[in-house]
Protein backbone atom coordinates (compact mmCIF):
# COMPACT_ATOMS: atom_id res chain seq x y z
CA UNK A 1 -205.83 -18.08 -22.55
CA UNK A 2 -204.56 -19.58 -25.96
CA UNK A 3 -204.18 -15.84 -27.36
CA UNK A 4 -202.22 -14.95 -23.94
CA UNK A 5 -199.79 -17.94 -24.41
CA UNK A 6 -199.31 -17.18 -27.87
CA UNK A 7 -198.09 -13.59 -26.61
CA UNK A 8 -195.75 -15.22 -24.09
CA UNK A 9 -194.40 -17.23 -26.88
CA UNK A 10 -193.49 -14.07 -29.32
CA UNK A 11 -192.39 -11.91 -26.26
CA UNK A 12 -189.97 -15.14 -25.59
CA UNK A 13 -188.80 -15.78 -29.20
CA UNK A 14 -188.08 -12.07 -29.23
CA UNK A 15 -185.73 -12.11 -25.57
CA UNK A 16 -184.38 -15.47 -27.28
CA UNK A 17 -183.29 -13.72 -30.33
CA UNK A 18 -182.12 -10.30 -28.91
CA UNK A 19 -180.14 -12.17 -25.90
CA UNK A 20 -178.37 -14.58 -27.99
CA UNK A 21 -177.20 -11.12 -29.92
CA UNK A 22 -176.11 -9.58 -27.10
CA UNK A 23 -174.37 -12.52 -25.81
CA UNK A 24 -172.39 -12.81 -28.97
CA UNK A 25 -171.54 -9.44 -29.38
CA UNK A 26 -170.28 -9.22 -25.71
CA UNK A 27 -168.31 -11.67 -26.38
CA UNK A 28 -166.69 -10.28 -28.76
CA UNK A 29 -166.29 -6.93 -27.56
CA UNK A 30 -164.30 -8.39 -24.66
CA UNK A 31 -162.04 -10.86 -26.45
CA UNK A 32 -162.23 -10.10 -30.39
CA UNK A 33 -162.08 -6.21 -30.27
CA UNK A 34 -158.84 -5.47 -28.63
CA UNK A 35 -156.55 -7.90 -30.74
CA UNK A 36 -154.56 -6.82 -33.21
CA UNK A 37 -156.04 -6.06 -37.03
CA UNK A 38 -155.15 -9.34 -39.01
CA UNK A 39 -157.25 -11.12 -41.57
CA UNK A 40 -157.56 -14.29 -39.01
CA UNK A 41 -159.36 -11.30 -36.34
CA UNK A 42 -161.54 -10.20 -39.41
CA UNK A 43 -162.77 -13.72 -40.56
CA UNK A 44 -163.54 -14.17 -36.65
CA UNK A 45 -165.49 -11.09 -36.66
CA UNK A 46 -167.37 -11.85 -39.41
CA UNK A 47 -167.95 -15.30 -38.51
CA UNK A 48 -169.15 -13.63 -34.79
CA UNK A 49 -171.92 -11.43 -37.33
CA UNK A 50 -173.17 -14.30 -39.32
CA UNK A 51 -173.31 -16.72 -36.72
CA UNK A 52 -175.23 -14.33 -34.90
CA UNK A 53 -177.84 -14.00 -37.78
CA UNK A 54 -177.85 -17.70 -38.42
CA UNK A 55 -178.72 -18.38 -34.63
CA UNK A 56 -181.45 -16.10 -34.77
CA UNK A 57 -183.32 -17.09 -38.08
CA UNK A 58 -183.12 -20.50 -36.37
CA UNK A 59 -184.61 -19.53 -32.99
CA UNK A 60 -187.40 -18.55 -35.20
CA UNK A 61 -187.45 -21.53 -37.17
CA UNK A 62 -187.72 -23.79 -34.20
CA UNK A 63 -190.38 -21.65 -32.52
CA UNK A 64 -192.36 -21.79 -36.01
CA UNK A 65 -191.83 -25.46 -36.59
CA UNK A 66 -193.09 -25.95 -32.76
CA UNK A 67 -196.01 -23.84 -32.51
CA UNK A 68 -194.26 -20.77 -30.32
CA UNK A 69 -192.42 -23.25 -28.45
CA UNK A 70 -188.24 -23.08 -28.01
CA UNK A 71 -187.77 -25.31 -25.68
CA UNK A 72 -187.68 -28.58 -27.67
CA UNK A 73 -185.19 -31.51 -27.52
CA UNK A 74 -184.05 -32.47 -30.74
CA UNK A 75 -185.26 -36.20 -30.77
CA UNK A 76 -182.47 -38.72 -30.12
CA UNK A 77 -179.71 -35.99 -29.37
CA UNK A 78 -179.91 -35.87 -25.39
CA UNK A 79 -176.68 -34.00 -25.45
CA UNK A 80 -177.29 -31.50 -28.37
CA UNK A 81 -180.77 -31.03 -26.61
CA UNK A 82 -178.90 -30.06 -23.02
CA UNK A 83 -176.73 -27.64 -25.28
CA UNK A 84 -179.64 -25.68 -26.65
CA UNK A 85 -181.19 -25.37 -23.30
CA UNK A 86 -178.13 -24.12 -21.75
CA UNK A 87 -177.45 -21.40 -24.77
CA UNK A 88 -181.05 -20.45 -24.76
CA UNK A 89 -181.21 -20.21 -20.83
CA UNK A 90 -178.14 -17.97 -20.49
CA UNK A 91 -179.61 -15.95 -24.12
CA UNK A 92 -182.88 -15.13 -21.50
CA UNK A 93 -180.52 -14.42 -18.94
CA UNK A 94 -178.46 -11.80 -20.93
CA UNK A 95 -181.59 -10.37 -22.31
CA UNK A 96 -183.01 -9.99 -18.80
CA UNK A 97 -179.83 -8.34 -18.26
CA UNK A 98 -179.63 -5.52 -20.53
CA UNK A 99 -183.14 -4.88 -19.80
CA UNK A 100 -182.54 -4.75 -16.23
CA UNK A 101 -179.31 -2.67 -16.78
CA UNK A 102 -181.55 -0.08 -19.46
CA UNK A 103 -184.52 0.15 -16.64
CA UNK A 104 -182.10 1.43 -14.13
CA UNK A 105 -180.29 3.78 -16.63
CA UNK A 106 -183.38 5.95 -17.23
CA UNK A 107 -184.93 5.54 -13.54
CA UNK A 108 -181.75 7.12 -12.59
CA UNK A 109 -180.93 9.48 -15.54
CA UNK A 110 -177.90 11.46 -16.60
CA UNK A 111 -175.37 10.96 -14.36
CA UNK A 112 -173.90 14.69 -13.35
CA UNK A 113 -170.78 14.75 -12.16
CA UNK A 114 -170.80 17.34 -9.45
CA UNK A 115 -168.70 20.59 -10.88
CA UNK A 116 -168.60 19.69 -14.31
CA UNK A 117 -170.69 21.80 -16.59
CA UNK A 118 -171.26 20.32 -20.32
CA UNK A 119 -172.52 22.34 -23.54
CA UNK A 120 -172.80 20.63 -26.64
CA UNK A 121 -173.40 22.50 -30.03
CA UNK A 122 -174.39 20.66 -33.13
CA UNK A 123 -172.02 21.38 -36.00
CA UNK A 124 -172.62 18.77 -38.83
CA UNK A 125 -170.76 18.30 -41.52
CA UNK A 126 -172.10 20.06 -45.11
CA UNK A 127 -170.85 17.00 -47.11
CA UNK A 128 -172.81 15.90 -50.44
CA UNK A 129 -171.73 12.54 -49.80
CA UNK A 130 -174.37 10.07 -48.33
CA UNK A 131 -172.56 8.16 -45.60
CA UNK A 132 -173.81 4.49 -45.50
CA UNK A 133 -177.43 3.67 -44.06
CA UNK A 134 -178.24 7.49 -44.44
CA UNK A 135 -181.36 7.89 -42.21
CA UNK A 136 -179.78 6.33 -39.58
CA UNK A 137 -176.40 6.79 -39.53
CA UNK A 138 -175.22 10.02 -37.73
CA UNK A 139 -171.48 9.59 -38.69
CA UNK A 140 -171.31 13.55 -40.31
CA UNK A 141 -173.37 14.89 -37.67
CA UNK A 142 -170.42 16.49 -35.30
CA UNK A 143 -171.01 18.08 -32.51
CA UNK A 144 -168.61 20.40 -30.23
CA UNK A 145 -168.62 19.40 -26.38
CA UNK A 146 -167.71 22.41 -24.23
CA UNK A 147 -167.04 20.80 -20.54
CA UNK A 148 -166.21 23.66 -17.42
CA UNK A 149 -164.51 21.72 -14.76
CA UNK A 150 -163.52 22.82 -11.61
CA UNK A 151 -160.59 21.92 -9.86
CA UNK A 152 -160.28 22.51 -5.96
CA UNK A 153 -157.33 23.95 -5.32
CA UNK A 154 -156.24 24.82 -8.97
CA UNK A 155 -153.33 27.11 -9.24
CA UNK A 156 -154.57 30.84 -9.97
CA UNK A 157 -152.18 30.90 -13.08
CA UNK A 158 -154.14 28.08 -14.63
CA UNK A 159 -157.21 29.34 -13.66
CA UNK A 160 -159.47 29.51 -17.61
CA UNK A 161 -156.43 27.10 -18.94
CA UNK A 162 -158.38 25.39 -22.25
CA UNK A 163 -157.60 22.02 -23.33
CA UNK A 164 -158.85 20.54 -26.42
CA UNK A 165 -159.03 16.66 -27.76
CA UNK A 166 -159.02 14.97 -30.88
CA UNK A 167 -159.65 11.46 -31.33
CA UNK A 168 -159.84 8.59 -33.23
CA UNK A 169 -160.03 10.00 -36.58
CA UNK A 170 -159.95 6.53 -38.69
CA UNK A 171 -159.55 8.75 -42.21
CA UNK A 172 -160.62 6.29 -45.04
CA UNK A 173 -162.69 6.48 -47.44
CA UNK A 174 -165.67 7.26 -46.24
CA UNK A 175 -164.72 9.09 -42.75
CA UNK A 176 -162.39 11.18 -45.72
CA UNK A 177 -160.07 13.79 -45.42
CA UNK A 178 -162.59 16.82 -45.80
CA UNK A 179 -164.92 15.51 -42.64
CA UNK A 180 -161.59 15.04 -40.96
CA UNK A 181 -160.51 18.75 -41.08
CA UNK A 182 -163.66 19.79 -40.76
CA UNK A 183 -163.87 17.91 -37.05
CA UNK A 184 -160.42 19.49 -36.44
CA UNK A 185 -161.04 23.16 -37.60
CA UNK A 186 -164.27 23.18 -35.27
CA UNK A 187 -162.24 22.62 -32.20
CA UNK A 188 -159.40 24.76 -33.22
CA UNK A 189 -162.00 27.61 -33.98
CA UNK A 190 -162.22 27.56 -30.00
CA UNK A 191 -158.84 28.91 -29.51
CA UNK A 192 -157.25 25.77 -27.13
CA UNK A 193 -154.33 26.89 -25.53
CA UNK A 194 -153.32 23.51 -25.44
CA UNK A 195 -154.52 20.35 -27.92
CA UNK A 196 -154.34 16.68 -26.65
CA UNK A 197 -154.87 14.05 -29.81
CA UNK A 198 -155.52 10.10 -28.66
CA UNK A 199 -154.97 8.51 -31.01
CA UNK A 200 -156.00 5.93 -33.95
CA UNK A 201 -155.40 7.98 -37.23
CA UNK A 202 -155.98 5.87 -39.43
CA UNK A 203 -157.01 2.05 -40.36
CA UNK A 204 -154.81 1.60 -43.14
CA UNK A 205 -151.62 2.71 -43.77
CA UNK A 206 -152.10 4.33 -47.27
CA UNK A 207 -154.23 6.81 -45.52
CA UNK A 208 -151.64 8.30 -43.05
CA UNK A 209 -150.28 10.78 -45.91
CA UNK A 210 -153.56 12.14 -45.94
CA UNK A 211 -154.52 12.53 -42.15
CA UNK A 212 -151.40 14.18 -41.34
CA UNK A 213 -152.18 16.72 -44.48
CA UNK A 214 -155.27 17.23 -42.42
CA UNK A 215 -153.46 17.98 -39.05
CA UNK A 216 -151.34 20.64 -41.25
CA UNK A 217 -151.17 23.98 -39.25
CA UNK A 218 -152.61 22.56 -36.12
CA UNK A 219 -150.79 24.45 -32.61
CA UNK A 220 -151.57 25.81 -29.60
CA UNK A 221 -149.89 28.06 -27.70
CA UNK A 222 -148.65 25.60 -25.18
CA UNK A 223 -148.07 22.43 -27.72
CA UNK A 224 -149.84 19.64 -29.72
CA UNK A 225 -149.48 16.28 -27.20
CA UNK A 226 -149.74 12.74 -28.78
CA UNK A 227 -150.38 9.27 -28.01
CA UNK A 228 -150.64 6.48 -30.62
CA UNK A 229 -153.95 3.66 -30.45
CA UNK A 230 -154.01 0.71 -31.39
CA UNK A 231 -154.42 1.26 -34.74
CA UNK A 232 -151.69 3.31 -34.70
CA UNK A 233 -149.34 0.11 -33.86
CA UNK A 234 -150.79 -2.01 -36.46
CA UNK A 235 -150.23 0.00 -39.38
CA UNK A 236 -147.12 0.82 -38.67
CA UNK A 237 -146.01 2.39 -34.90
CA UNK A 238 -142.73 4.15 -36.29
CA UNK A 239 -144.18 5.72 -39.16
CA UNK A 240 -146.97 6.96 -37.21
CA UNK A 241 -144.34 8.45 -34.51
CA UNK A 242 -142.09 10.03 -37.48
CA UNK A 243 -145.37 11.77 -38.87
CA UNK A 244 -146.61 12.73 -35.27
CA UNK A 245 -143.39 13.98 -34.42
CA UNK A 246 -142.75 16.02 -38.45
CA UNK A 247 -145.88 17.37 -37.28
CA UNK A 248 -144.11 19.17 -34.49
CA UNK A 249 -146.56 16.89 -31.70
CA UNK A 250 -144.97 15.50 -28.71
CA UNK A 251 -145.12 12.10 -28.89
CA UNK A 252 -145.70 11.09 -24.81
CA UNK A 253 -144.80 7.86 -25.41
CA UNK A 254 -145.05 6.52 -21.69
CA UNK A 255 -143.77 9.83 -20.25
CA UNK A 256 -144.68 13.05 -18.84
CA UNK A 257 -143.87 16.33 -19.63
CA UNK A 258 -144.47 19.54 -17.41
CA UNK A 259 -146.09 22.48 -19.07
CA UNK A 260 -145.99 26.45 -18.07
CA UNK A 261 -148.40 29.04 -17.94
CA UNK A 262 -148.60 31.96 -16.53
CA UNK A 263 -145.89 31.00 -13.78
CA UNK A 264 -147.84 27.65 -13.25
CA UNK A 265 -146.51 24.43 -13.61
CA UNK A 266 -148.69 21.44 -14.88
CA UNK A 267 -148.03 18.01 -15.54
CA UNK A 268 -149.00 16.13 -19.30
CA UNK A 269 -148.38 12.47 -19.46
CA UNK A 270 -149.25 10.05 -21.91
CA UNK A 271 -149.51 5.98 -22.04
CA UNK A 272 -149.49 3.51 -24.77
CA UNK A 273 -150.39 0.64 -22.77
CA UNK A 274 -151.28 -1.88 -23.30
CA UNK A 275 -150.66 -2.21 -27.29
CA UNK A 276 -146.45 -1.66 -26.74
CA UNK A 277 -146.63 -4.48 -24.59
CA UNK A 278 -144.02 -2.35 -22.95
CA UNK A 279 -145.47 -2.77 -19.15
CA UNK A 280 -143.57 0.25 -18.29
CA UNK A 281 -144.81 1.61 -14.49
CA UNK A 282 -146.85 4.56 -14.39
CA UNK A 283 -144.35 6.12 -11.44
CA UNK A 284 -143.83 9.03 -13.98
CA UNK A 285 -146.73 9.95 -12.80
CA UNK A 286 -145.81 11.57 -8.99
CA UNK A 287 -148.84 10.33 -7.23
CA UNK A 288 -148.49 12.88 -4.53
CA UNK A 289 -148.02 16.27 -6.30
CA UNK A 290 -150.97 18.77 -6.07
CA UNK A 291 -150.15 20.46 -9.61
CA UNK A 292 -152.63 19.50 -11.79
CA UNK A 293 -151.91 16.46 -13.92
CA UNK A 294 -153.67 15.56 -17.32
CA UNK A 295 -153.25 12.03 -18.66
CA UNK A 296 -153.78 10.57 -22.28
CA UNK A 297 -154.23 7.07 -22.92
CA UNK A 298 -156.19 5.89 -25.79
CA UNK A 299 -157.90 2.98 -24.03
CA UNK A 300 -159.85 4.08 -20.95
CA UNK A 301 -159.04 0.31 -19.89
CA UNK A 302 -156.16 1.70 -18.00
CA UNK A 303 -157.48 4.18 -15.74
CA UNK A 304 -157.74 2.09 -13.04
CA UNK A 305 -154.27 1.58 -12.59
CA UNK A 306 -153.84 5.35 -13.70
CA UNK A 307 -156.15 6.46 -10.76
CA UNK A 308 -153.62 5.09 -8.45
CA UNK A 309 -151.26 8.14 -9.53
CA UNK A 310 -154.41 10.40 -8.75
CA UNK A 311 -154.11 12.44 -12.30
CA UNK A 312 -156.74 15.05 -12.22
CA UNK A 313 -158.00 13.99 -15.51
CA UNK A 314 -157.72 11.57 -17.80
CA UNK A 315 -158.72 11.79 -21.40
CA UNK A 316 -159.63 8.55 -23.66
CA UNK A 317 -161.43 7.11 -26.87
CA UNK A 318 -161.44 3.91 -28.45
CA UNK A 319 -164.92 3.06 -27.45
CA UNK A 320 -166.21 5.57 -29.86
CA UNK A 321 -169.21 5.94 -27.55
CA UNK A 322 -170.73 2.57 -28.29
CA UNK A 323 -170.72 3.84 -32.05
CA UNK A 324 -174.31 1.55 -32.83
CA UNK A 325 -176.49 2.08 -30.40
CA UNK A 326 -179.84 0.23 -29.48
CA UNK A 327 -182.83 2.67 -28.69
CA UNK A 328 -183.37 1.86 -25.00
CA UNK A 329 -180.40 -0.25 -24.79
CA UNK A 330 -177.74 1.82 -25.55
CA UNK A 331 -174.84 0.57 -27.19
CA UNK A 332 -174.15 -3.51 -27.32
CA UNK A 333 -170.79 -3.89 -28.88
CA UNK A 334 -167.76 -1.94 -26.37
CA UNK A 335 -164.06 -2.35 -27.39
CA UNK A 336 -162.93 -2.99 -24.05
CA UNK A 337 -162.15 -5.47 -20.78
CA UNK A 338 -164.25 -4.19 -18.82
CA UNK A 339 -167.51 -4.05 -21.55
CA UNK A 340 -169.81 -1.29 -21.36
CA UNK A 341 -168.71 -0.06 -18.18
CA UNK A 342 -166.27 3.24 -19.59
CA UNK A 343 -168.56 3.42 -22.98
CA UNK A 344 -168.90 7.10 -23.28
CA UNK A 345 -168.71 10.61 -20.81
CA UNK A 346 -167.39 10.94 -17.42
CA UNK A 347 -166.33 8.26 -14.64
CA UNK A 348 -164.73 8.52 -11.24
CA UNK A 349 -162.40 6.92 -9.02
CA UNK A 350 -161.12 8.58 -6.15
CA UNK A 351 -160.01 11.86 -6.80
CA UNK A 352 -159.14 11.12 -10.54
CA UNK A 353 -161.56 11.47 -13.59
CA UNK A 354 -161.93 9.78 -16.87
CA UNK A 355 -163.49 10.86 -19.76
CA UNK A 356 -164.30 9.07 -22.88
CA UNK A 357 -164.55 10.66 -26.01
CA UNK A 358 -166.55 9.32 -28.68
CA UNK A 359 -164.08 10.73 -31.37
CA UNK A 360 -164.37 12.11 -34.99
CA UNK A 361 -164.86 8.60 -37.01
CA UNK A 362 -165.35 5.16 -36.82
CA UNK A 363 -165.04 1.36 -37.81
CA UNK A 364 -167.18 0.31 -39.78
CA UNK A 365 -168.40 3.41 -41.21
CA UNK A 366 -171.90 3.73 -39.56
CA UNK A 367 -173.12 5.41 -36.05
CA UNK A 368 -176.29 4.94 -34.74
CA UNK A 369 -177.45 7.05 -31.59
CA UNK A 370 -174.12 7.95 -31.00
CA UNK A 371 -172.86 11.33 -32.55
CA UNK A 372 -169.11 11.85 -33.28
CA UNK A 373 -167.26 14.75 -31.27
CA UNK A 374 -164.14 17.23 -30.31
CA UNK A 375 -164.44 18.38 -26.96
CA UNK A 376 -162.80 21.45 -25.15
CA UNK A 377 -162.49 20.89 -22.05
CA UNK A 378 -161.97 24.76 -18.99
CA UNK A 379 -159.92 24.30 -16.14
CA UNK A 380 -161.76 26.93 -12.96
């Protein structure tokens, strides 16, 4: 019986430690990650990290110091004991949670979106340079996502129309300008007839000179289309839309533009909600046209309210997939509102899809169970 308890006591230590993690990291995907980059957000951040390591070594202090046992009042401190109860109970909770959550995520697979067809080829990058963490960080190892959709009622003129999307570069130093043309020339090997970028270039602004040498040469036979991410607006929104537009991009800076081919009309709209603050209305959007409409928006935050226009297709990043990844778990820190729910792939509502691309870099520099991307996506 005594070796069973002490079993119960490490399995409960262990939910203790990895809830409380979770809990703190949720919290600050939903509140931390989405503000703007300041050296106030980054001492919070970091505070978040070491307060998460400081809880845990003393979970396992307190269950060392007490035989296996947590739940011990701290002598004298009725109020301080109620507080670690609480934090401990909802830590179990969490933990029971994600577990839960993980469970039903393998019981009920790989969600297939009915008509989609997805084929991804692995197309690492031949770099010398060890990325941080190398045998477990998959930041050079690229793959190209091919994705047939099909489109009831698409006009015959569009019928084969190729769209391809960049994302979320974040060129630095170590996600550096030869991995970032590298991403890019992979997609553009694929011939789109049309190329869709979403957004966050770079993280610094001593970088953009670079990424912009990178997108050198970059067209399609229908046009480059732009948004700006949140990074974009916090190094510097104007020069990003000077470079973006030098680049001979169209900035669709809350706007839509319609596209020909092949005597077929098709609508391209972008937003840069919500990081202009701008709260423009999304009526450029017609909500009752039948051409097909493709959206950009760099945040998949807003495609709720951007299903209400019933785009055919929206295309996002930001999340970059989760980037660190739990095996089992999945991912644990999401930038974004609504958590984990738009992490990575392909989500419904209504008529009107959203898919999340988990980009070309990240921030920090390390991906774990979570490969970077450029994806070309087959109208039929």
């Amino acid at each position: 019986m005594a070796a069973l308890d002490t079993l119960w006591d490490v399995i409960l230590v262990f939910a203790c430690c990895l809830g409380s993690g979770f809990l703190l990291a949720n919290l600050q995907s939903r509140f931390i990650c989405n503000l703007p980059d300041s050296r106030p957000k980054v001492a919070v951040e970091i505070g978040i990290h070491l307060l998460t390591t400081v809880i845990g070594f003393f979970i396992l202090i307190r269950a060392a110091l007490h035989e296996g046992q947590l739940f011990v009042g701290f002598p004298g401190w009725p109020i301080l004991s109620l507080v670690w109860f609480a934090y401990l109970g909802v830590s179990l909770a969490v933990f029971v949670g994600f577990t839960l959550i993980a469970i039903a995520k393998r019981i009920r697979g790989p969600h297939q979106e009915p008509g989609i067809r997805t084929t991804v080829t692995p197309a690492p990058f031949p770099t010398r340079v060890q990325p941080p963490l190398p045998q477990v960080n998959q930041l050079f190892d690229l793959e190209v996502v091919e994705i047939e959709i099909e489109i009831p009622g698409l006009d015959p003129g569009l019928e084969g129309l190729t769209v391809g999307n960049l994302t979320d570069f974040h060129l630095g130093r170590v996600c550096n300008g030869g991995y970032v043309r590298y991403a890019v020339d992979q997609l553009m090997e694929r011939g789109p007839e049309l190329l869709t970028v979403t957004g966050d270039f770079v993280n610094y602004p001593i970088y953009l000179e670079e990424c912009f040498q990178c997108l050198e040469g970059c067209a399609a036979p229908l046009g480059v289309y732009a948004v700006r991410g949140n990074h974009d607006y916090w190094v510097g929104a104007e020069e990003t839309e000077r470079r973006i537009k030098n680049q001979e991009m169209v900035l669709l800076h809350d706007r839509a533009v319609e596209v020909e081919r092949n005597g077929a009309r098709f609508l391209v709209a972008g937003v840069e909600s919500p990081w202009n603050q701008a709260g423009v209305p999304f009526d450029f959007i017609p909500p009752d046209s039948n051409q097909l409409k493709i959206v950009l928006s760099h945040t998949p935050d807003e495609f709720p309210k951007l299903a209400r226009q019933n785009p055919h297709l929206v295309l996002s990043g930001h999340t970059h997939g989760g980037q660190i990844c739990l095996p089992f778990y999945g991912s644990v820190v999401v930038p974004s509102n609504y958590g984990r729910k738009y992490e990575r792939g392909f989500f419904r509502q209504g008529n009107s899809l959203l898919y999340v691309s988990k980009g070309i870099g990240c921030h920090p520099a390390i991906r774990t169970l979570c490969k970077p991307e450029v994806t070309l996506f087959r109208f039929v």
